[in-house]
N, C-alpha and C. Protein backbone atom coordinates (compact mmCIF):
# COMPACT_ATOMS: atom_id res chain seq x y z
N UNK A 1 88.90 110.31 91.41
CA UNK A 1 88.71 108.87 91.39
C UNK A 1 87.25 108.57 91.72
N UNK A 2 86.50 107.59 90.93
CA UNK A 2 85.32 107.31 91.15
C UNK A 2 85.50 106.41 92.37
N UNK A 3 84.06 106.41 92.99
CA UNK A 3 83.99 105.46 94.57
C UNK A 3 84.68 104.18 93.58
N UNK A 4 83.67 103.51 92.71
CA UNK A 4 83.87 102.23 92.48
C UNK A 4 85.13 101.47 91.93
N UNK A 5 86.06 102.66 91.87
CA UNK A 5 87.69 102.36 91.61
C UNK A 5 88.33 101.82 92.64
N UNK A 6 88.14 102.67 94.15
CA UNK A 6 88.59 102.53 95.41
C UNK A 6 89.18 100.50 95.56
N UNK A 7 89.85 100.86 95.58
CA UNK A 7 90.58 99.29 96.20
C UNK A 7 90.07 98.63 97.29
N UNK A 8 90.22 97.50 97.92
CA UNK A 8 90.32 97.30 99.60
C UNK A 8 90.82 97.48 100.34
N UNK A 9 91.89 98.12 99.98
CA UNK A 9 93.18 98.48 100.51
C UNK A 9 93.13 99.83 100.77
N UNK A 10 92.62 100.74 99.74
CA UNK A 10 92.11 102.00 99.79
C UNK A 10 91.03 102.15 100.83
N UNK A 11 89.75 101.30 100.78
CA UNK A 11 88.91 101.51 101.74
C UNK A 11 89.27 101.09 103.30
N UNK A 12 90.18 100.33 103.27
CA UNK A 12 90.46 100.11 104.88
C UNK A 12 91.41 101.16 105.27
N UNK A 13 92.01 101.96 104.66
CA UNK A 13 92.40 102.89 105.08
C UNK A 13 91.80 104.41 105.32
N UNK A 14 90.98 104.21 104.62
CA UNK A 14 90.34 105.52 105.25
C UNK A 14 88.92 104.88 106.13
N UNK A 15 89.28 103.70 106.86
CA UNK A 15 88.76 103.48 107.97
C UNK A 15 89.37 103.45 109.39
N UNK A 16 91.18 103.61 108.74
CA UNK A 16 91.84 103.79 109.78
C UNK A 16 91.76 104.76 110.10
N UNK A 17 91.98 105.82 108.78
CA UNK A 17 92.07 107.61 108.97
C UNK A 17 90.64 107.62 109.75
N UNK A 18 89.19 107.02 109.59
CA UNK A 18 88.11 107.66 110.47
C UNK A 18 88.03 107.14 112.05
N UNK A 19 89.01 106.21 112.34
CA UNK A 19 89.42 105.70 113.51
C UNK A 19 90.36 106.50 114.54
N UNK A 20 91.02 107.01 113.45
CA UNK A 20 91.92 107.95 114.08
C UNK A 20 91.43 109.11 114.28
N UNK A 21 90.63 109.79 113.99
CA UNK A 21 89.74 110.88 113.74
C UNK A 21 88.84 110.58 115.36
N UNK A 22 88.47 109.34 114.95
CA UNK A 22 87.39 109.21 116.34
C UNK A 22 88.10 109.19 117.30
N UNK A 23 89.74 108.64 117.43
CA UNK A 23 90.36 108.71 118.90
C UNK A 23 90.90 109.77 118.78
N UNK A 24 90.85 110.91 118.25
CA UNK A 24 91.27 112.18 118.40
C UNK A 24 90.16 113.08 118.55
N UNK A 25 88.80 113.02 118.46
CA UNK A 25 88.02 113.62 118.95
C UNK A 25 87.58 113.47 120.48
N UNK A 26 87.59 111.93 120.98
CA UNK A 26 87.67 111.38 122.64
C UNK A 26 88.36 111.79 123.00
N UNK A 27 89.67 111.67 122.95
CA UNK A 27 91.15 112.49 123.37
C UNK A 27 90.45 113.94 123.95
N UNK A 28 90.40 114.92 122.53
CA UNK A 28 89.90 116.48 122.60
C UNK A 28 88.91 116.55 123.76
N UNK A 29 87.49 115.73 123.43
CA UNK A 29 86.54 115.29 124.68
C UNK A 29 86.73 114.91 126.18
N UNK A 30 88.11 114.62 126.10
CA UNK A 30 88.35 114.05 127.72
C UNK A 30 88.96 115.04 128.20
N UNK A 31 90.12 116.08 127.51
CA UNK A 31 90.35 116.89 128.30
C UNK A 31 89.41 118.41 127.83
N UNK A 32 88.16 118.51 127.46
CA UNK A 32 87.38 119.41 127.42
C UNK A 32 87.33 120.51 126.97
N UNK A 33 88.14 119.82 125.64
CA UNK A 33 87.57 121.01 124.27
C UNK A 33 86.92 120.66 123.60
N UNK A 34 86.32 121.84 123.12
CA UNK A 34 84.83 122.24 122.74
C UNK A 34 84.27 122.43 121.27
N UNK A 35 85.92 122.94 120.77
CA UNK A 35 85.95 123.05 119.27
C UNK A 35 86.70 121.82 118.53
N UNK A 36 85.93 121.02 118.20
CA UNK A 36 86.00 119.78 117.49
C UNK A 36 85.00 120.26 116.03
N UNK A 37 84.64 121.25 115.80
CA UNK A 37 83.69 121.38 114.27
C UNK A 37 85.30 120.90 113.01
N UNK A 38 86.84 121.04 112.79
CA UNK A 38 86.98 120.32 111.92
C UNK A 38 87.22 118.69 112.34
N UNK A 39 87.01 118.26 113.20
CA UNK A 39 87.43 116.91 113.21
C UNK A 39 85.84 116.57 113.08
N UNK A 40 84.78 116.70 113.31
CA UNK A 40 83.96 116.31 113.66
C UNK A 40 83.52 116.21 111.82
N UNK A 41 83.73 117.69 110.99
CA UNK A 41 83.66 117.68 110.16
C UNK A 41 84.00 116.46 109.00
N UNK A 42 85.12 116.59 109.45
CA UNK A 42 86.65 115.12 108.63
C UNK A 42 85.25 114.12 109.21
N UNK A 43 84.84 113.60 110.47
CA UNK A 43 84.55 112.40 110.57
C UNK A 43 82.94 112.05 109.85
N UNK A 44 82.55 113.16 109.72
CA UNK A 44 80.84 113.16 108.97
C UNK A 44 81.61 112.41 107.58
N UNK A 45 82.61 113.39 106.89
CA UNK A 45 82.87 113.20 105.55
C UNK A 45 83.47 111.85 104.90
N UNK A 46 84.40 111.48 106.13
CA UNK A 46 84.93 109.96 105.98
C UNK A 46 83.46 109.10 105.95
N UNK A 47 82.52 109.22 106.94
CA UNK A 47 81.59 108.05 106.95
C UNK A 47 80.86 108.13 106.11
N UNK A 48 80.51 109.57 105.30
CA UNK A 48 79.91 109.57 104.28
C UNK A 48 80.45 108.97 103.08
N UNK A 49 81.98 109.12 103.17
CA UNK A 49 82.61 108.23 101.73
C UNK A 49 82.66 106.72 101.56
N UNK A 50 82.95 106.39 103.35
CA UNK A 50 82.88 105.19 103.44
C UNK A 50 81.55 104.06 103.25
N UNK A 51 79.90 104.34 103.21
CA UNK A 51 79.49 104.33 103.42
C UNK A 51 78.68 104.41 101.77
N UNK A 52 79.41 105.57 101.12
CA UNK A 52 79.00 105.67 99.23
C UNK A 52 79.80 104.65 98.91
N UNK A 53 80.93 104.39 98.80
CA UNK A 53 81.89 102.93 98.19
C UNK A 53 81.35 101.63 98.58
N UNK A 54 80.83 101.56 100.01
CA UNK A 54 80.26 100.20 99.86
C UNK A 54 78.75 99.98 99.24
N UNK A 55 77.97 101.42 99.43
CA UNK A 55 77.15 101.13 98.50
C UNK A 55 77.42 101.13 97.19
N UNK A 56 77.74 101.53 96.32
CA UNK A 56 78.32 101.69 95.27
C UNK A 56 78.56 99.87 94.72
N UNK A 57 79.88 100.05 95.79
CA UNK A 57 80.28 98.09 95.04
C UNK A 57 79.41 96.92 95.72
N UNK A 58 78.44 97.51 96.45
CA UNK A 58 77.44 96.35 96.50
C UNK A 58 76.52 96.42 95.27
N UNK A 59 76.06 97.99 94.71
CA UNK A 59 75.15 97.90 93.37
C UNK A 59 75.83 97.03 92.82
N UNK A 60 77.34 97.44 92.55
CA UNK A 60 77.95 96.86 91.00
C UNK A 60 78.02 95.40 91.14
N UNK A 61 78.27 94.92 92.80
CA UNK A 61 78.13 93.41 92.53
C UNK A 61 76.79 92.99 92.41
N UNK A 62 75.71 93.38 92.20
CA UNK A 62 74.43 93.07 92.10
C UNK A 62 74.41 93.32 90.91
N UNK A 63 74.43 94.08 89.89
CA UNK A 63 74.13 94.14 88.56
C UNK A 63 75.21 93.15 88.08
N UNK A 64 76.85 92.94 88.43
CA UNK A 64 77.40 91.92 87.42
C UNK A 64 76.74 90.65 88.31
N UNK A 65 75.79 90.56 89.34
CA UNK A 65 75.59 89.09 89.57
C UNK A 65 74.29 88.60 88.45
N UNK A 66 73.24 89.78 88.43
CA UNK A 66 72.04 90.08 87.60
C UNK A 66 72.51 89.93 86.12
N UNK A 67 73.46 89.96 85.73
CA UNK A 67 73.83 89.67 84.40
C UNK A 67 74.53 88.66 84.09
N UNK A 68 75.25 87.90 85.25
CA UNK A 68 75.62 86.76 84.69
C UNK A 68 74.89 85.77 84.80
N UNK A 69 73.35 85.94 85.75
CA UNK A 69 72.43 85.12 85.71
C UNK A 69 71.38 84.96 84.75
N UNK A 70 71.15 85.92 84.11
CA UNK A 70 70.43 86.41 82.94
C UNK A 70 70.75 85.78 81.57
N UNK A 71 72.45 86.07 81.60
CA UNK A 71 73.27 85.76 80.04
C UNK A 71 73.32 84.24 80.15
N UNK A 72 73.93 83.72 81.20
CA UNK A 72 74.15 82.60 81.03
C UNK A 72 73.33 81.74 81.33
N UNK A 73 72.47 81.74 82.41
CA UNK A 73 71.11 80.56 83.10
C UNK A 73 70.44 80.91 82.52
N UNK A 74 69.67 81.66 81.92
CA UNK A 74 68.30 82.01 81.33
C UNK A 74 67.22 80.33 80.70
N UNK A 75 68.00 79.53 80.24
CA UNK A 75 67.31 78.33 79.56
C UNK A 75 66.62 77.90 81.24
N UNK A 76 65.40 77.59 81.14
CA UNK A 76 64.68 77.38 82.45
C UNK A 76 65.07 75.66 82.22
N UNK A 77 64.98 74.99 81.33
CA UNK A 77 65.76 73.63 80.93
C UNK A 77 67.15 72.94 81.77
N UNK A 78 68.07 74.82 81.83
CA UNK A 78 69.29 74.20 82.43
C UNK A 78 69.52 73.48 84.23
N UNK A 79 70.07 72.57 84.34
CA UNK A 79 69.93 71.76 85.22
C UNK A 79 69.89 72.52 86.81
N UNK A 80 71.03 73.32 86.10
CA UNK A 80 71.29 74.08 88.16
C UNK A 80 70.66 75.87 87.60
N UNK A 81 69.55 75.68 87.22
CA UNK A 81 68.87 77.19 86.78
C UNK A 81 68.12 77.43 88.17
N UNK A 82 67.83 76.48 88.67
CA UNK A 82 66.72 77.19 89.87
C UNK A 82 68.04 77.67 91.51
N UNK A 83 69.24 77.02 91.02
CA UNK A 83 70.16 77.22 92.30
C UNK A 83 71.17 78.53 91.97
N UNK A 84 70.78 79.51 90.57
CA UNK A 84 72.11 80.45 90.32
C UNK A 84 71.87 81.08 91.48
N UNK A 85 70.23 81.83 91.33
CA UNK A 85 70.33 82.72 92.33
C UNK A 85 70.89 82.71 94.46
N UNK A 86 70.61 81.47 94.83
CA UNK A 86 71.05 80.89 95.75
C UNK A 86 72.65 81.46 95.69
N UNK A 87 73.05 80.42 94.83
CA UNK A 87 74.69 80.41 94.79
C UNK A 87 75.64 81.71 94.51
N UNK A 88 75.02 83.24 93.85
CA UNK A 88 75.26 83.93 93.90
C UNK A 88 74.99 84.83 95.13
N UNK A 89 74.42 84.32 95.77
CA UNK A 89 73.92 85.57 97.36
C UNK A 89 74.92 85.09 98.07
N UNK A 90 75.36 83.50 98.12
CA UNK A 90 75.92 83.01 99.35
C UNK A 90 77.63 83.73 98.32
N UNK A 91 77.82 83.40 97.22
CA UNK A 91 79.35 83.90 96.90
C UNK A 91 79.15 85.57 97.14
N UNK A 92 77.93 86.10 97.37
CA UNK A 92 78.80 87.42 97.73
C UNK A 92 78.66 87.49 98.76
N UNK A 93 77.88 86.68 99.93
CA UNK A 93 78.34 86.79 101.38
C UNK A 93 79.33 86.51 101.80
N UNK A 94 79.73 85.32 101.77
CA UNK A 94 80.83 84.20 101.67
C UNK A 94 82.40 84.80 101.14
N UNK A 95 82.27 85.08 99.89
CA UNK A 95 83.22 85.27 98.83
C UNK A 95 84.28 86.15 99.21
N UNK A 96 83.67 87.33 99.28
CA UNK A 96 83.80 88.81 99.77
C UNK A 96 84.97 88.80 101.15
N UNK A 97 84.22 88.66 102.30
CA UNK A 97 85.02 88.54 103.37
C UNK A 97 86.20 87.71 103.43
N UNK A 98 86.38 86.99 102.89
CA UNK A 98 87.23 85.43 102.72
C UNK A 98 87.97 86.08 101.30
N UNK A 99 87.80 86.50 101.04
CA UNK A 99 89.01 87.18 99.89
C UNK A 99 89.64 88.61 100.75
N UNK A 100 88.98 89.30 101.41
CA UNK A 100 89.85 90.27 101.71
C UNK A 100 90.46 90.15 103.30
N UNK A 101 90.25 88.53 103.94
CA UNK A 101 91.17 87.64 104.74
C UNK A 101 92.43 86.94 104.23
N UNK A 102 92.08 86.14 103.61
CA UNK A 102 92.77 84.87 103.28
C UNK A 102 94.66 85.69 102.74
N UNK A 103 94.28 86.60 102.15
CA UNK A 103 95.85 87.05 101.86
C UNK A 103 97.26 87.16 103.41
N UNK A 104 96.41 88.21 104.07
CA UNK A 104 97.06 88.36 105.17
C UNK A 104 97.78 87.40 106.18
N UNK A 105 96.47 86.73 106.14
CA UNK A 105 96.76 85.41 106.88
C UNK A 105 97.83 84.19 106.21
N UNK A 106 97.51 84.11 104.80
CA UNK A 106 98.24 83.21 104.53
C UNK A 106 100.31 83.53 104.31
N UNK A 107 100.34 85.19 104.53
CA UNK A 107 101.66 85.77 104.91
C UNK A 107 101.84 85.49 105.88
N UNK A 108 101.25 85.18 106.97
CA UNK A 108 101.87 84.87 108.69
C UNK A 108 101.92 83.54 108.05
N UNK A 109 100.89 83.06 107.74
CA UNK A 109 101.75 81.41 107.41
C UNK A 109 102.89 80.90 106.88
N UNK A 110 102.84 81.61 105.80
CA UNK A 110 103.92 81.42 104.81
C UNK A 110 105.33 81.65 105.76
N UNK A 111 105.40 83.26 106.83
CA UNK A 111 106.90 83.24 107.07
C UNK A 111 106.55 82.73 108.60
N UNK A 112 106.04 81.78 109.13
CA UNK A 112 106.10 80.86 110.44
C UNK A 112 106.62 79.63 109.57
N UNK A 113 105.57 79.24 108.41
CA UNK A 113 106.42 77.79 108.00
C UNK A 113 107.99 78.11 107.91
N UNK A 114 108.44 79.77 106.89
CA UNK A 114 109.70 79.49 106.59
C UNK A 114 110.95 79.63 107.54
N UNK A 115 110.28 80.51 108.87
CA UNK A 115 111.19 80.12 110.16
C UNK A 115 111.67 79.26 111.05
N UNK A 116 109.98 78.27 111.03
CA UNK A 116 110.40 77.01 111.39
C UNK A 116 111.19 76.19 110.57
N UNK A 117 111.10 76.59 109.48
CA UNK A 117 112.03 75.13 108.70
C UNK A 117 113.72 75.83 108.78
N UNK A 118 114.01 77.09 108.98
CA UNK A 118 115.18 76.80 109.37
C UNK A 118 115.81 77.33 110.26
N UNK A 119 114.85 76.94 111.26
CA UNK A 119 114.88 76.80 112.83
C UNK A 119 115.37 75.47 113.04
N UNK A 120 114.61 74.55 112.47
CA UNK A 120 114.62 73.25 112.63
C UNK A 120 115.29 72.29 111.66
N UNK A 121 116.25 72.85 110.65
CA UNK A 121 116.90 72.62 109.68
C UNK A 121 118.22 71.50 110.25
N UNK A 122 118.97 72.23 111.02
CA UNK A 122 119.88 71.03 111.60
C UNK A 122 119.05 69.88 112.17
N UNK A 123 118.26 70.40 113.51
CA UNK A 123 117.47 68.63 113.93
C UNK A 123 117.18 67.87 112.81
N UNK A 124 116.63 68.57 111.60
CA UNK A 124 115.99 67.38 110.68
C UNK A 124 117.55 66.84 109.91
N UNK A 125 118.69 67.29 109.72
CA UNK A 125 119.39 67.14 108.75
C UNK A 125 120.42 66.22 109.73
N UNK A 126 120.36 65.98 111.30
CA UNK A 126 120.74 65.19 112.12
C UNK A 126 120.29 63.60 112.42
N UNK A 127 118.97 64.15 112.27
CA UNK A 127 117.70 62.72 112.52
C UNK A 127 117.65 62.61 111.40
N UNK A 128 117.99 62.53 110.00
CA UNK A 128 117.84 62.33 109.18
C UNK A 128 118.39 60.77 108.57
N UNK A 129 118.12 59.81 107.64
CA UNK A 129 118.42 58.71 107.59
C UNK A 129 120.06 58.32 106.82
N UNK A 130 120.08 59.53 105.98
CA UNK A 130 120.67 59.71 104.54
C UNK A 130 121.89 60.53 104.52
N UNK A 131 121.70 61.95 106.39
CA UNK A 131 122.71 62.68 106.38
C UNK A 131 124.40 61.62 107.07
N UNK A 132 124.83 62.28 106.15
CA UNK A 132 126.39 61.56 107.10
C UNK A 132 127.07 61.99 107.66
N UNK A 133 126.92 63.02 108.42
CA UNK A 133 127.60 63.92 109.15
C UNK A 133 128.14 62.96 110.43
């Protein structure tokens, strides 16, 4: 698999695997062993992968940002030509983090709204104007 295939999902996990790696080398370290060369190994190699993928999909978002500014703004005429470049730095600062949030979070939302509502399903269907119970 090429780096630039790697998912987000893929890359946060082999940030867990180098997390786990690091609390298993402290572990080894606290009670005072000495031979850590394969973990230490595993943890060079994780940060090295981790480390090629984000460079990697930062090039690629720089060349598709470099080309959609090119193909499409190029007329120095067009109205918002002097703001692409602006508006493309802040969507990949911005963009980026807030897309690989917003999912997670909006699952705790989603099943708090759907517990409360039928948590609270009789009170409302009691206080209600219309129920005739």
């Amino acid at each position: 698999m090429k780096y630039s295939e790697y998912t987000s999902a893929e890359l946060e996990m082999l940030r867990i695997d180098l997390a786990k790696v690091q609390e298993n080398i402290a572990l080894l370290k606290r009670h005072n062993v000495y031979n850590l060369s394969e973990f230490t190994d595993r943890e060079t190699k994780l940060k090295n992968n981790i480390e090629h993928i984000e460079r990697e999909r930062e090039l690629k978002s720089q060349e598709e940002k470099d080309h959609i500014a090119v193909t499409n703004f190029i007329r120095k005429d067009y109205l918002f030509y002097s703001r692409t470049e602006g508006a493309s730095i802040s969507g990949d600062t911005v963009g980026d983090p807030l897309k690989d949030t917003s999912g997670p979070s909006l699952n705790i939302l989603i099943k708090l709204s759907s517990i409360l509502s039928v948590v609270f399903a009789p009170l409302f269907l009691k206080t209600s104007y219309f129920a005739k119970f």
